[in-house]
Protein backbone atom coordinates (compact mmCIF):
# COMPACT_ATOMS: atom_id res chain seq x y z
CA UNK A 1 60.78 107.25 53.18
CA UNK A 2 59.50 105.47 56.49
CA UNK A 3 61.12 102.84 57.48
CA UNK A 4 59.63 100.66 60.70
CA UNK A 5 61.92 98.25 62.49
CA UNK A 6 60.46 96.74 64.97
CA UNK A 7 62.90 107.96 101.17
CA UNK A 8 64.80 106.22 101.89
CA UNK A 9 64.86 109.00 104.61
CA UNK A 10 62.33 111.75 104.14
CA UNK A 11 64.17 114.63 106.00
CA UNK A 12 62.39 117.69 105.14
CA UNK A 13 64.47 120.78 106.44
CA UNK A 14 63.80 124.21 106.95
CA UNK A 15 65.25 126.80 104.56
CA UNK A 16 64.72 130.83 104.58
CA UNK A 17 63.68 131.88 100.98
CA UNK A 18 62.61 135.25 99.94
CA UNK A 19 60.49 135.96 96.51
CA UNK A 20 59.67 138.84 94.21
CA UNK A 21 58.80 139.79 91.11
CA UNK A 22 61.75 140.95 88.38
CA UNK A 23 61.06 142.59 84.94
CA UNK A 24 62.50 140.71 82.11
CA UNK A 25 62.42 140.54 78.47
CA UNK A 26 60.02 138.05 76.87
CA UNK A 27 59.43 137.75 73.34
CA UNK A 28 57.03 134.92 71.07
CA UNK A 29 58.86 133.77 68.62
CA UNK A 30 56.35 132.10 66.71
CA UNK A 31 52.72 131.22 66.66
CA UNK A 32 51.46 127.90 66.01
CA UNK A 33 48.01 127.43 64.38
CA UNK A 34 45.28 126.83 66.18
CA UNK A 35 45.06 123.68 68.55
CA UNK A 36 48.45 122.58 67.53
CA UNK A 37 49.20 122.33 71.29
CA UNK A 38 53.48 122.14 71.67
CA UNK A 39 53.42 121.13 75.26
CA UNK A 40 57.05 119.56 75.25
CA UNK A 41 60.44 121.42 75.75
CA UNK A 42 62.65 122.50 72.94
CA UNK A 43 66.26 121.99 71.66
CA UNK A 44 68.75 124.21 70.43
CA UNK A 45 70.57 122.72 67.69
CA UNK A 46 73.83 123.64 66.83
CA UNK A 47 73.38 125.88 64.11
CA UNK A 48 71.16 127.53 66.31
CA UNK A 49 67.61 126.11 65.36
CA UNK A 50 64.96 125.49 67.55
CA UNK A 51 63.18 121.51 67.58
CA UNK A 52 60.30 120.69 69.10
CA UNK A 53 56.60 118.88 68.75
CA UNK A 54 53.24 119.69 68.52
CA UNK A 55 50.65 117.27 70.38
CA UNK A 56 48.02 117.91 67.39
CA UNK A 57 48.41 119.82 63.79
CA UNK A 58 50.11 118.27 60.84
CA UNK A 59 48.05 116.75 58.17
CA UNK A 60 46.58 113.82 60.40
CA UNK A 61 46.11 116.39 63.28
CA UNK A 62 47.97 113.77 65.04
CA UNK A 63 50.87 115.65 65.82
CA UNK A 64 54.46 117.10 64.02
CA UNK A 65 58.57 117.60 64.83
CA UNK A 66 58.92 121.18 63.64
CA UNK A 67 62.10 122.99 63.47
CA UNK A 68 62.39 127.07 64.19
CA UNK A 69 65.16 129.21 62.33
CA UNK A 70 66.01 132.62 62.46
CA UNK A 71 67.20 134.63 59.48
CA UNK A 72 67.58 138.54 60.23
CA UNK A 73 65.58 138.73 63.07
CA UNK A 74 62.57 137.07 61.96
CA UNK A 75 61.93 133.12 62.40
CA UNK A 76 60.20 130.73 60.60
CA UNK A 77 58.71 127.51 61.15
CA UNK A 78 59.11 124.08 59.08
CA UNK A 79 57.60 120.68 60.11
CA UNK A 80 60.09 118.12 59.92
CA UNK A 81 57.34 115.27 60.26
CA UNK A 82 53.98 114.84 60.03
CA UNK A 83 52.85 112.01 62.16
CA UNK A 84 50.44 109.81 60.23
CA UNK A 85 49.45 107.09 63.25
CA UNK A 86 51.87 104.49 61.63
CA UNK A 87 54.54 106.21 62.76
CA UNK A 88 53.05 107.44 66.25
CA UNK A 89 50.65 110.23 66.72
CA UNK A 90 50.46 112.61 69.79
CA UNK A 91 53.82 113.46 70.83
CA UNK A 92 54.49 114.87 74.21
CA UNK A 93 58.08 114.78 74.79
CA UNK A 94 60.47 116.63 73.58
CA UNK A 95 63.37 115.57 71.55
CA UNK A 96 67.30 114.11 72.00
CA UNK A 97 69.76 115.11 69.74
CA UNK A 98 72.60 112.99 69.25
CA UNK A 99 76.57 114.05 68.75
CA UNK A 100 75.45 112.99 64.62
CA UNK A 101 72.88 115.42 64.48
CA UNK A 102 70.23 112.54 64.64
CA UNK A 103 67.05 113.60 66.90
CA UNK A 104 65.04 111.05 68.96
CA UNK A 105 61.63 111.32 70.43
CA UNK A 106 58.44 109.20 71.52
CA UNK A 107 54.69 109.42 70.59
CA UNK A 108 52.35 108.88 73.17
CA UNK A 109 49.87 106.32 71.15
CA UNK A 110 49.96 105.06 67.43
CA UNK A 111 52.34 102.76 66.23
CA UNK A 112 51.55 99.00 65.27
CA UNK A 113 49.77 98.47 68.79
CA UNK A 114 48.53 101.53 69.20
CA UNK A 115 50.45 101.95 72.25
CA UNK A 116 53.57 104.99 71.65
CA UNK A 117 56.59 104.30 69.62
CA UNK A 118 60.16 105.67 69.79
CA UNK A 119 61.61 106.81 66.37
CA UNK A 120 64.55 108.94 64.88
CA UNK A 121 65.28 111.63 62.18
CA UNK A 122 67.94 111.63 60.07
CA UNK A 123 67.28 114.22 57.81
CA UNK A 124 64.31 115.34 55.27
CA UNK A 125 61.51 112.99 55.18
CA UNK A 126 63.90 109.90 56.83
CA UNK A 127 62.12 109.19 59.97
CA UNK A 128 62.50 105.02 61.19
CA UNK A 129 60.17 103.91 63.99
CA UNK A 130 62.78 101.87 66.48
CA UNK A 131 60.20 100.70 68.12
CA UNK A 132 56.57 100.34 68.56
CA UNK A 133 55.32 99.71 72.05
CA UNK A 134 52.91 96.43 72.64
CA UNK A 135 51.06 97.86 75.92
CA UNK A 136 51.96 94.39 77.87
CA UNK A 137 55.24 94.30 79.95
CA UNK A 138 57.36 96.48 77.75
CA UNK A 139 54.94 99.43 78.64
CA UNK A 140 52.59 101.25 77.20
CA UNK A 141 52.38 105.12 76.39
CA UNK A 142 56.33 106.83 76.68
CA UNK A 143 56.05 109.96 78.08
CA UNK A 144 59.24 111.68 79.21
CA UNK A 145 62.58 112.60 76.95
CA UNK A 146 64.92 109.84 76.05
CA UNK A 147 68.49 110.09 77.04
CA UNK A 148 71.17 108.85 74.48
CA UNK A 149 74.21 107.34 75.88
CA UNK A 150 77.26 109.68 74.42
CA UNK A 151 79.59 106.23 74.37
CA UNK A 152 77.69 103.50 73.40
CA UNK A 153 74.61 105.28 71.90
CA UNK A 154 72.49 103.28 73.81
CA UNK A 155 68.78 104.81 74.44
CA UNK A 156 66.86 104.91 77.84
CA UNK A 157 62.86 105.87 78.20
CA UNK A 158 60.31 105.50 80.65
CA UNK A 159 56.95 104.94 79.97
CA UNK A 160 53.73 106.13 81.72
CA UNK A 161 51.91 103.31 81.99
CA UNK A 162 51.57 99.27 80.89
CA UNK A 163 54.26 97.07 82.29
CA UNK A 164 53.77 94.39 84.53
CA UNK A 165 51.38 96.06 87.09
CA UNK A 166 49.81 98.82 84.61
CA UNK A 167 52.18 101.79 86.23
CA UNK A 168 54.33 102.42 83.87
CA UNK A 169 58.67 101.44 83.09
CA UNK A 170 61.99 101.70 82.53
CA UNK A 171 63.01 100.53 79.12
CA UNK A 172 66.55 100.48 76.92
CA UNK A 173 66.80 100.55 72.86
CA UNK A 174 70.31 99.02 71.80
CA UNK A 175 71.16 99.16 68.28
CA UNK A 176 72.02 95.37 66.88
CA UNK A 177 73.13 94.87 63.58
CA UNK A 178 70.98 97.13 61.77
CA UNK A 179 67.72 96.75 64.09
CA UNK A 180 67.15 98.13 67.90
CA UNK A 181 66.49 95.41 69.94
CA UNK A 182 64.33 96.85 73.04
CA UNK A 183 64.70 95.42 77.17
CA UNK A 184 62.76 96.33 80.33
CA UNK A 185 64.88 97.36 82.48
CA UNK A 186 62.47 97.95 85.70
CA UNK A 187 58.26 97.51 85.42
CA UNK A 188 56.86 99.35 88.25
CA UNK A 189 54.49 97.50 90.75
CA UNK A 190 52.10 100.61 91.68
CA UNK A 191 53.40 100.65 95.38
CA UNK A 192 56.49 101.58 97.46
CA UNK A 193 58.24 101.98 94.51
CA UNK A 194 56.11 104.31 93.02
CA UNK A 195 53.54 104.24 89.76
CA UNK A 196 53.23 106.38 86.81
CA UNK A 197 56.23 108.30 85.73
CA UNK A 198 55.43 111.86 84.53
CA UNK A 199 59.02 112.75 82.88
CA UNK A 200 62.70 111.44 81.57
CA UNK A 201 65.42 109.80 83.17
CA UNK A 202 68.87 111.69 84.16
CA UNK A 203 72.11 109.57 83.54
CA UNK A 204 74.83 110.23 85.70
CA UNK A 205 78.51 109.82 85.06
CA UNK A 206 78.69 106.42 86.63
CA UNK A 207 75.92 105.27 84.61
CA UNK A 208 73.02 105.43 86.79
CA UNK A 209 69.68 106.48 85.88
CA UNK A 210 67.33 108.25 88.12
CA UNK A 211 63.54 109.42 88.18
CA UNK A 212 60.57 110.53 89.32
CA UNK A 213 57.10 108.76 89.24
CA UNK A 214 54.46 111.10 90.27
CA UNK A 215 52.21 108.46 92.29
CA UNK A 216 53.01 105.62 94.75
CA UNK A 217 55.00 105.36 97.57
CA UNK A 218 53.96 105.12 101.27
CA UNK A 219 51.01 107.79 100.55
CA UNK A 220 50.26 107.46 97.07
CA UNK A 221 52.04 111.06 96.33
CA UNK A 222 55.18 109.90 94.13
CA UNK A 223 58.83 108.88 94.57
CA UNK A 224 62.61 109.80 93.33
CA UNK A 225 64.06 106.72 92.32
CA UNK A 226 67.38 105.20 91.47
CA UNK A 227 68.11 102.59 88.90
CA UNK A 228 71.59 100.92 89.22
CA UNK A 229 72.83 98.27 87.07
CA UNK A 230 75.09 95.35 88.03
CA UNK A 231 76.31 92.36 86.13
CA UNK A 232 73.69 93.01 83.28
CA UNK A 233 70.96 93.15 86.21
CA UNK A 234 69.58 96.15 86.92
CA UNK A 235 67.68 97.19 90.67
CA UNK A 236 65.48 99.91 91.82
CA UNK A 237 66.05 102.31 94.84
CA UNK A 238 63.90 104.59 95.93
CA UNK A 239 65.11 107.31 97.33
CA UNK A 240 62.46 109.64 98.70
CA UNK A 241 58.61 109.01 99.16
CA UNK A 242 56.74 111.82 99.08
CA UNK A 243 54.34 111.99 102.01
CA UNK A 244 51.72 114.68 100.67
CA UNK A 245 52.27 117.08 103.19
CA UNK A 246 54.90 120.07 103.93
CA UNK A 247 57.55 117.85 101.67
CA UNK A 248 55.07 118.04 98.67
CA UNK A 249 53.15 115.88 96.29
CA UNK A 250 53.36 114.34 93.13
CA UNK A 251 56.63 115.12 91.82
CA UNK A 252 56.66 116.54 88.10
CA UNK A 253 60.13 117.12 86.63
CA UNK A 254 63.77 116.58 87.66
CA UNK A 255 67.25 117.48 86.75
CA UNK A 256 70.64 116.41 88.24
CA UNK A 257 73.61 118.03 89.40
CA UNK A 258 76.20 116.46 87.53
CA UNK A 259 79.13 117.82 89.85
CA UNK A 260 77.49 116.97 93.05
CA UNK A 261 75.46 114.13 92.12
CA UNK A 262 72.37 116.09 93.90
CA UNK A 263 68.54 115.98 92.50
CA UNK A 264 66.62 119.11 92.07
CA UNK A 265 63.21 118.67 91.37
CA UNK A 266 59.70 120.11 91.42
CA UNK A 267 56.05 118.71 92.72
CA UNK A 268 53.06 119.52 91.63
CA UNK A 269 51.22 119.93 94.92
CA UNK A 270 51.55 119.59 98.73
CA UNK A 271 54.05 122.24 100.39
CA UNK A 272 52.59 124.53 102.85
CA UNK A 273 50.34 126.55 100.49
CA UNK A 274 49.23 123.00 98.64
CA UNK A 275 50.21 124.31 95.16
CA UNK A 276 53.84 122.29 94.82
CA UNK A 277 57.31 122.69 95.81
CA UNK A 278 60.85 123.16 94.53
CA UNK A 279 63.22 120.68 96.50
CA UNK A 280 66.67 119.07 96.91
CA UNK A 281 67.29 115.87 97.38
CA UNK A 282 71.21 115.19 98.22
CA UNK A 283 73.26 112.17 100.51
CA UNK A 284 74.69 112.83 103.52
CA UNK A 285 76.50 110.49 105.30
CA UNK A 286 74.73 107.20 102.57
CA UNK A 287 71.43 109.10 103.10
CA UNK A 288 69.42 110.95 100.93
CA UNK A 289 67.99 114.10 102.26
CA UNK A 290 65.06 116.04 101.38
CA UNK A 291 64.79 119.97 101.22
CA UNK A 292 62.00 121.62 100.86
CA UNK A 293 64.17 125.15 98.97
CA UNK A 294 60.39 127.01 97.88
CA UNK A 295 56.80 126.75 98.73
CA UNK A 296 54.37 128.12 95.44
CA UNK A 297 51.77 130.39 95.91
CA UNK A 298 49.35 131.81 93.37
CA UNK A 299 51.43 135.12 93.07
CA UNK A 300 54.56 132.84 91.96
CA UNK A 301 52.76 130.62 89.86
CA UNK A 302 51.11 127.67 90.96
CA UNK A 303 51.74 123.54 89.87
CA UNK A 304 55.15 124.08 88.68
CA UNK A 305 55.47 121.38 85.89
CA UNK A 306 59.23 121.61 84.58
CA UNK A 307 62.86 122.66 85.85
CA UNK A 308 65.87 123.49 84.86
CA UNK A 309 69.26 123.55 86.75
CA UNK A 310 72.38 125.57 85.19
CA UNK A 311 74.86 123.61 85.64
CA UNK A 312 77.56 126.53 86.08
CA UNK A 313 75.60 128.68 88.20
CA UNK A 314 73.59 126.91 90.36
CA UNK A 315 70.59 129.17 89.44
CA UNK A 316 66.96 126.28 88.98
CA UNK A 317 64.86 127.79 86.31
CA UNK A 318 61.16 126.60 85.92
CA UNK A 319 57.55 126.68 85.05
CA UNK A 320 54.50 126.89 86.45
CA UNK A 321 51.19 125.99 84.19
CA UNK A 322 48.78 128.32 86.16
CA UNK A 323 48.52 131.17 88.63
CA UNK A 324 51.02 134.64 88.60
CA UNK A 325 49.42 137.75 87.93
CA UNK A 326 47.31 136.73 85.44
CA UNK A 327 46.32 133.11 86.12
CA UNK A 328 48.22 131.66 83.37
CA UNK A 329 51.35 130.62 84.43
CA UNK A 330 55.44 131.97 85.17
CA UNK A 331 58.71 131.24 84.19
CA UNK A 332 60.67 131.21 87.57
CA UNK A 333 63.99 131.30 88.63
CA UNK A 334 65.45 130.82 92.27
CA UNK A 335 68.73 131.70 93.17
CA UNK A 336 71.03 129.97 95.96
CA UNK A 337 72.24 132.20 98.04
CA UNK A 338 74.28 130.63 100.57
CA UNK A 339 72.14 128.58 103.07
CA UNK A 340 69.04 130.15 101.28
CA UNK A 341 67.44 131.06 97.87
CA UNK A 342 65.64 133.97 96.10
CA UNK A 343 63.01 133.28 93.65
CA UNK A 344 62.48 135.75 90.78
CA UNK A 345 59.65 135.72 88.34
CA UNK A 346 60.66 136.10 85.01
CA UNK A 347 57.43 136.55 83.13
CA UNK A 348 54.19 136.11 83.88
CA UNK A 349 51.88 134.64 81.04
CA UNK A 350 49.16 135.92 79.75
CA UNK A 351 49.76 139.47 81.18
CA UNK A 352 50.91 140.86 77.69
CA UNK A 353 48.25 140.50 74.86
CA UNK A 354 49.52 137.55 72.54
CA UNK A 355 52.82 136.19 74.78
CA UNK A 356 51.00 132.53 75.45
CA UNK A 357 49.58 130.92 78.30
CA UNK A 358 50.38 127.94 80.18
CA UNK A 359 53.85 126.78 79.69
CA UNK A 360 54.20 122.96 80.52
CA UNK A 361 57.98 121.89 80.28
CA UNK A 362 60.78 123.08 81.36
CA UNK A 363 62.62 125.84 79.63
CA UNK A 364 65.73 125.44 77.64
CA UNK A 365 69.11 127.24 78.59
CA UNK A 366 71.39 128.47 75.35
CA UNK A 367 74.58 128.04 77.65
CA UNK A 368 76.03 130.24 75.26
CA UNK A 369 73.76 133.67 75.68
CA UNK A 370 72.07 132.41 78.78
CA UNK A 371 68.56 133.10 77.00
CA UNK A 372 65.55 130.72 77.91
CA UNK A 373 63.91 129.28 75.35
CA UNK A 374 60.63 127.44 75.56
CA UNK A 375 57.00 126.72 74.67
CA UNK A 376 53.39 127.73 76.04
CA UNK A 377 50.64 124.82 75.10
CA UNK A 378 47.60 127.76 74.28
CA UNK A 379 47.75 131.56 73.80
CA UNK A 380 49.12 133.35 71.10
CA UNK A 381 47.75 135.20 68.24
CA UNK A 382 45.72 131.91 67.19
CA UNK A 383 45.37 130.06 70.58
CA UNK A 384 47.59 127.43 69.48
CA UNK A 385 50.27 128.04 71.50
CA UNK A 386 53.38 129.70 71.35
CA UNK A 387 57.34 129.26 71.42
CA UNK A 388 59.34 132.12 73.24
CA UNK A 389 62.28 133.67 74.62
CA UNK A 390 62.93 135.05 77.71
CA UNK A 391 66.59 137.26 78.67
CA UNK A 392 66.68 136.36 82.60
């Protein structure tokens, strides 16, 4: 049953980093039919299961939440939810699971506008549409994953586009009664503070969200961005403006050291070989630094799209949708080593017949095993894409 209820400095430093390529263990899990297309990242549940979505497939071809198990070595795929259009249709983010067991996730269009909705599963066939974007100040098209607030269960989203100057926002769901009642928190205005936001938030411990957008600022290449809230008002700071060059361009995924507070992140382009950057951005002395940690190249993997940071070990793990050694994307990981770090490729796509090609989102961590876990939007046996896992 469906039920549907409503830089600051740009300090770019110079770092000593060393790369090679390391053997590892990769393995598809499963196979998704043809032009299914699972570009987002997956979740582990815990009872071990893997959730994710496909951008097309299901009955409408408009898109499914599928859930992976494993039973004696062998795993099998069930879709969760068909989208229908109503509901949503093309999903591209990945999904939230909640201490309850609830998952949350957006569609990119569909909905009562047409415009991306944000909805939750509760079990077999009991998926609610929270909310249905209107494309007009509340935004238009959610793109990255939500982030549930463990206290107050509060949800926060971003949208790609819409809002007040067409570049995208910052929104909140709050549960009332028994509805969600939705509030901008920040439309972007397509210049210094940056337009179009490629990926989720990251809520720190104090309660502050930050972000990337992957175009505006000073030169049009993207910002890192802060979103404080005081007295029920919330303000933007941006942090670092990407200026196209040696510091990189157009940022495309973040994650957040939650003991230092510092922002790891990855751009699509710029850098000194023009195919995208890893970098840190941490405050020293009120000021927020940029360093540039890696430089892509096509033997690493070029237009690195997603990263990961372990939050024990320090160690950024990451994809790249094209170049390696066979043109269709890596799984990286680089290492700090004191004042430097050492990136290792992990796999290469496409280099073994049937592992996948072209991995888009970041891989998932089990922080029990340490395996990677992840998806590839084409390749496999039906060039429909593929889940894997990789043993760093």
């Amino acid at each position: 049953m469906k039920t549907h209820l409503i830089s600051a400095l740009a300090a770019t430093a110079a770092i000593v980093y060393s790369s090679s390529v390391q053997a590892q263990s990769e393995s598809v899990l499963y196979n998704f039919p043809a032009s299914a297309e699972p570009f987002a990242r997956l979740v582990i549940a815990p009872n071990g299961d893997l959730y994710g979505t496909t951008l097309y497939s299901g009955d409408s071809n408009q898109g499914t939440v599928f859930d992976l198990a494993e039973k004696r070595g062998k795993w099998t795929e069930h879709t969760r939810l068909a989208f229908d259009g109503n509901d949503g249709e093309y999903p591209r983010s990945g999904l939230t699971q909640d201490s309850s067991g609830a998952l949350y996730g957006t569609t990119y269009k569909g909905g009562a506008d047409g415009s991306g909705t944000v909805f939750e599963i509760t079990g077999p066939d009991q998926d609610t549409v929270l909310y249905s974007f209107t494309g007009g100040s509340d935004g238009q098209n959610p793109l990255g994953d939500l982030v549930v607030d463990k206290t107050t269960g509060t949800i926060y989203g971003t949208t790609r586009s819409g809002g007040v100057a067409g570049c995208g926002t910052v929104f909140q769901l709050a549960k009332s009664g028994t509805s969600w009642e939705e509030t901008t928190l920040y439309g972007f205005q397509g210049g210094a503070d940056g337009c179009h936001l490629p990926s989720g938030l990251h809520e720190s411990p104090d309660g502050a969200l930050f972000g990337i957008t992957s175009y505006g600022g000073t030169q049009n290449d993207g910002t890192v961005f802060e979103l404080t809230e005081v007295a029920g008002i919330w303000s933007e700071i941006v942090l670092h403006r990407f200026a196209g060059g040696s510091d990189g361009a157009n940022p495309s995924d973040l994650d957040l050291d939650r003991q230092t507070g510092a922002l790891f992140g990855v751009t699509s382009g710029g850098g000194s070989t023009g195919e995208g950057t890893a970098f840190e951005l941490s405050k020293v002395h009120k000021i927020w630094q940029e360093t540039i940690i890696f430089n892509f190249g096509t033997g690493d993997g070029i237009q690195p799209n997603g990263v990961h940071l372990d939050q024990a070990t320090g160690i950024l793990y990451g994809t790249t949708s094209y170049g390696g050694s066979a043109g269709s994307g890596t799984i990286f990981e680089l290492s700090p080593n004191g004042g430097s770090w050492t990136e290792n490729v992990l796999h290469n796509f496409g280099s073994q017949s049937g592992d996948g090609t072209h991995p888009w989102a970041r891989p998932t961590e089990d922080p029990t095993t340490g395996y990677l876990y992840g998806t590839t939007e084409a390749g496999g046996t039906n060039n429909g894409g593929t889940a894997y896992e990789i043993i760093p």
